[in-house]
Protein backbone atom coordinates (compact mmCIF):
# COMPACT_ATOMS: atom_id res chain seq x y z
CA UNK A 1 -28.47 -5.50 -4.74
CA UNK A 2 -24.85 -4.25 -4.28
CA UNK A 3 -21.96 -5.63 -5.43
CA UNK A 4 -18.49 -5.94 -4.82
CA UNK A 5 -16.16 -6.30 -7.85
CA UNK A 6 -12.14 -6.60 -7.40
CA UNK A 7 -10.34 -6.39 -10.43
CA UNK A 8 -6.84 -5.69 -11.81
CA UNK A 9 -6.49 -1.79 -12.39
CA UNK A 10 -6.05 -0.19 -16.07
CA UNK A 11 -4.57 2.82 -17.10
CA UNK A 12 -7.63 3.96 -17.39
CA UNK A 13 -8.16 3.80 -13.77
CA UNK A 14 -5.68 6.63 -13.32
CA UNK A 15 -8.48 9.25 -12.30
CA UNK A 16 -10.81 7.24 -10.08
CA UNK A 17 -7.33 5.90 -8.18
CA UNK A 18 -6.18 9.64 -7.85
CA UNK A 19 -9.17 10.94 -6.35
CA UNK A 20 -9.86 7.91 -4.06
CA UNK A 21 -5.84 8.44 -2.66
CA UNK A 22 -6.28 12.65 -2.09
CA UNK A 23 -9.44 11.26 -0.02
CA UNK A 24 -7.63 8.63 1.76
CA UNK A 25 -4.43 10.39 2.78
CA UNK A 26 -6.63 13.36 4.33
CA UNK A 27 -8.50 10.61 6.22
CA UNK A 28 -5.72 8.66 7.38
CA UNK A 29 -2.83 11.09 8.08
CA UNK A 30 -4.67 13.94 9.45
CA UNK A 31 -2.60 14.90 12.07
CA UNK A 32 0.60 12.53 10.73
CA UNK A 33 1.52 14.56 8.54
CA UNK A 34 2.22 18.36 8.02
CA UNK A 35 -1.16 19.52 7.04
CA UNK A 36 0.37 21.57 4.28
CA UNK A 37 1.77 18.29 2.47
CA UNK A 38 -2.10 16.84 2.86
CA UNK A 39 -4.64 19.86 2.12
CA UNK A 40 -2.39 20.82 -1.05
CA UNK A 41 -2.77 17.33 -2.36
CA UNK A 42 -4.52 17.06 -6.21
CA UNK A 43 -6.17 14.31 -7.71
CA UNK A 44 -5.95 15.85 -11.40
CA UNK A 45 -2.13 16.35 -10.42
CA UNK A 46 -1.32 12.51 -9.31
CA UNK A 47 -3.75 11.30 -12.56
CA UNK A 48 -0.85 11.36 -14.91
CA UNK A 49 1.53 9.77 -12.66
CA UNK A 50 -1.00 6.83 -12.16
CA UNK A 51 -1.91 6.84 -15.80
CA UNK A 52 1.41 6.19 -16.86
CA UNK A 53 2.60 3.81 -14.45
CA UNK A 54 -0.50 1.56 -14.81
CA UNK A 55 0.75 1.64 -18.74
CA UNK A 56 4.51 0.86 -17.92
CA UNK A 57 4.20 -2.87 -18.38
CA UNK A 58 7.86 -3.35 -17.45
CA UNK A 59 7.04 -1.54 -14.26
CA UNK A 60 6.38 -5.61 -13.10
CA UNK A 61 3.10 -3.82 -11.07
CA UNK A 62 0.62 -5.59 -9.64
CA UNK A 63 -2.41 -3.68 -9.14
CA UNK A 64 -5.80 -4.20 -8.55
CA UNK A 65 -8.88 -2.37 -7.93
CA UNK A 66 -12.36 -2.87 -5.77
CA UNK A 67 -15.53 -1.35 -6.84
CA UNK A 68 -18.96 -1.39 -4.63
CA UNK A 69 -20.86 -1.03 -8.04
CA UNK A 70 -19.75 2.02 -9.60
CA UNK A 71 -17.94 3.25 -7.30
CA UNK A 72 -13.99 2.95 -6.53
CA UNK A 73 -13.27 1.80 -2.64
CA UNK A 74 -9.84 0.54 -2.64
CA UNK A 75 -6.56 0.02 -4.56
CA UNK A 76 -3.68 -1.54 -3.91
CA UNK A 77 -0.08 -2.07 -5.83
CA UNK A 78 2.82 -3.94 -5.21
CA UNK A 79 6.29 -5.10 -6.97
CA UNK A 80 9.59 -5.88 -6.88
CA UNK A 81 11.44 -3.92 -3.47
CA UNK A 82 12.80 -0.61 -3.57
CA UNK A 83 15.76 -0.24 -1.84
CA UNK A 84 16.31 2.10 0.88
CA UNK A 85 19.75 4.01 1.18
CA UNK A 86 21.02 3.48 4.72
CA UNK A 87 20.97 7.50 4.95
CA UNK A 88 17.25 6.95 5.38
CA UNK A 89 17.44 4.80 7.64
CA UNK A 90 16.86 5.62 11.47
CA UNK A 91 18.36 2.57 12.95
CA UNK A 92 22.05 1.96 11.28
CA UNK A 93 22.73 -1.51 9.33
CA UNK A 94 19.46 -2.62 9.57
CA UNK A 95 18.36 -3.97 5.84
CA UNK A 96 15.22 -5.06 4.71
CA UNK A 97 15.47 -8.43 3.15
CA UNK A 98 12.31 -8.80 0.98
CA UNK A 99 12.14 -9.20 -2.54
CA UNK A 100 8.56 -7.60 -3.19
CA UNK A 101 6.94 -4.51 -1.95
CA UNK A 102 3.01 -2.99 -1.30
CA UNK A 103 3.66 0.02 -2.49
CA UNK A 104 -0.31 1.37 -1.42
CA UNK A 105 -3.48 -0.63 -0.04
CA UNK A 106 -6.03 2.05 0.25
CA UNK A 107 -9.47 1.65 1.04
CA UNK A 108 -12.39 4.36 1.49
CA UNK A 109 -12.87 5.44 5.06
CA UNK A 110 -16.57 4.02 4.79
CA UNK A 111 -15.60 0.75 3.42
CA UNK A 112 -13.02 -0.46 6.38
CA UNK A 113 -12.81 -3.03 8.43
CA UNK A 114 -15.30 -5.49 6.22
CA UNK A 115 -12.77 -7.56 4.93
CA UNK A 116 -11.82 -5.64 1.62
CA UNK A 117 -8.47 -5.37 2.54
CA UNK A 118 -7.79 -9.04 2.88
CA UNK A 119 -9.11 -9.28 -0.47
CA UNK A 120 -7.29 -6.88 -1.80
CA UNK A 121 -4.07 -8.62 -0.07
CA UNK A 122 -5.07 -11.20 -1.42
CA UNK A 123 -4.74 -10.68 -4.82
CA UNK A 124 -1.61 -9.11 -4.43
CA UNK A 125 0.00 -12.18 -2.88
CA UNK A 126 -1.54 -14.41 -5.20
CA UNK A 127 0.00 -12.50 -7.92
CA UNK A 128 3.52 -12.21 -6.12
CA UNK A 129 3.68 -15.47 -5.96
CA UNK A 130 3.22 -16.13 -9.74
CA UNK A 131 5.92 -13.62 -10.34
CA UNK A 132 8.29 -15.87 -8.23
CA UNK A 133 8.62 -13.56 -5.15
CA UNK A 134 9.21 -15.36 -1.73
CA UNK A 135 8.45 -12.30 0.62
CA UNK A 136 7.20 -8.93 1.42
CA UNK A 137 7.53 -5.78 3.24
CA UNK A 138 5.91 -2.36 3.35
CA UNK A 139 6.25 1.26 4.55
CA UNK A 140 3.77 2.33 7.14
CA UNK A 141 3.56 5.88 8.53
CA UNK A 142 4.63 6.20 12.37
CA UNK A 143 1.23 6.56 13.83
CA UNK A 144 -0.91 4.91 11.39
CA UNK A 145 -2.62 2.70 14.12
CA UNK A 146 -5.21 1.36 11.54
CA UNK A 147 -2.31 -0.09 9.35
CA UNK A 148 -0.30 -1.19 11.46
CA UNK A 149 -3.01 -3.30 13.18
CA UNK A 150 -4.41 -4.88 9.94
CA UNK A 151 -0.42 -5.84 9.04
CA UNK A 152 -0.20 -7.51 12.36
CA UNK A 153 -3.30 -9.28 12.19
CA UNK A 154 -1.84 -10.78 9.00
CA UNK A 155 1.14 -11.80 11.05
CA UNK A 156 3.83 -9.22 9.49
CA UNK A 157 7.23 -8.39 12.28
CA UNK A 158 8.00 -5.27 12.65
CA UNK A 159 10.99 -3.76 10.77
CA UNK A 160 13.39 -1.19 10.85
CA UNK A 161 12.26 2.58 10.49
CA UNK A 162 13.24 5.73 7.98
CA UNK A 163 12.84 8.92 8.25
CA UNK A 164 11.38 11.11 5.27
CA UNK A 165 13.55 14.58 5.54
CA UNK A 166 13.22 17.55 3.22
CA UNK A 167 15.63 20.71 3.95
CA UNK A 168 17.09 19.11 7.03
CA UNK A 169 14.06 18.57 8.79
CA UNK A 170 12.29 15.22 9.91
CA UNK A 171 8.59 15.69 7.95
CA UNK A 172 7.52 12.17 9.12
CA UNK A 173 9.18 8.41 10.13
CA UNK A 174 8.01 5.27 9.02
CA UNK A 175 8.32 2.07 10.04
CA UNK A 176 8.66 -1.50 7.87
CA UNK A 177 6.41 -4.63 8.34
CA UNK A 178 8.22 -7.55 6.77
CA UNK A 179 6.17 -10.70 6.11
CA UNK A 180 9.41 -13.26 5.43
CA UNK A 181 7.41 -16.12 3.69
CA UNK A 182 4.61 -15.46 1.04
CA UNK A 183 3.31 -18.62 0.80
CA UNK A 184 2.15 -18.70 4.46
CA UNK A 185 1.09 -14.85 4.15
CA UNK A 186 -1.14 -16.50 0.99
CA UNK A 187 -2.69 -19.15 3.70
CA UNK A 188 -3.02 -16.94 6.88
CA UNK A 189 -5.57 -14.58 4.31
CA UNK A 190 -7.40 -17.89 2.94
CA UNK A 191 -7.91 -18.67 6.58
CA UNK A 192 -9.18 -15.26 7.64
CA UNK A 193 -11.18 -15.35 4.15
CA UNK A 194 -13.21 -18.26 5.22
């Protein structure tokens, strides 16, 4: 029998996490992204990184992991915001005003679309809530059709965009989906839940 087990990551976490994301940004932004930024991707390269910021517990992380018995299928983290300097910004003056952030919801290509992401959502709100955050927002990448109808679904607007440049050049844009009031975010997932 197969089971489904969400719980909140660990440090030790860090290397199942950083091969699961390498797999999951060559699925998802194949074709989004320069192929040279995707195929040169390392999981034993991002390990560290997740190791220590799953230690950091001042980082104020929420993070949780799903598991289909052994196996990892999804992550997802979230805190406080991080700003965005208006330089990044494609549409001038337009701010973000959230107070918590998904930084990453990722879940195996094989395990979409069965309701893991909800779950995984809703965990994260749950705990945003607890921390005394009153809304949310996220970065999604210009394209990502997939995301941006599972954000929707949930009932997130549409924000402004950014662009991501590196010598100059526009590498990719994204664009921000801004849920303004947790608490009905929380209710909108118990009702899909059900």
């Amino acid at each position: 029998m197969t089971s489904i087990t969400l719980r909140a990551a660990n440090p030790d976490d860090a290397k199942a996490i950083s091969e699961l994301k390498v797999l999951c940004w060559r699925d998802t932004y194949k074709g989004l992204m320069p192929e040279s930024v995707v195929q040169t991707m390392d999981a034993k390269a991002e390990e560290p990184h997740w190791r220590d910021w799953l230690a950091d517990e001042k980082a104020g992380l929420s993070a949780y992991i799903l598991h289909k018995d052994t196996a990892l299928i999804g992550y997802a983290l979230a805190g406080a915001f991080r700003p965005v300097s208006p330089q990044e910004t494609e549409e001038a003056g337009q701010l973000i005003l959230a107070d918590a952030e998904i930084y990453a919801i990722y879940l195996h290509p094989n395990h979409q679309r069965q309701g893991h992401g909800q779950r995984l959502m809703a965990a994260l709100v749950k705990d945003l809530i607890q921390q005394g955050y009153k809304d949310l927002a996220l970065w999604v990448l210009g394209g990502n059709q997939k995301g941006e109808t599972f954000y929707e679904k949930l009932g997130a607007r549409e924000g402004p965009k950014r662009l991501e440049r590196r010598s100059n050049k526009i590498v990719f844009r994204e664009k921000a989906y801004i849920w303004p009031d947790l608490r009905a975010l929380q209710a909108r997932l118990t009702l899909h839940s059900v």
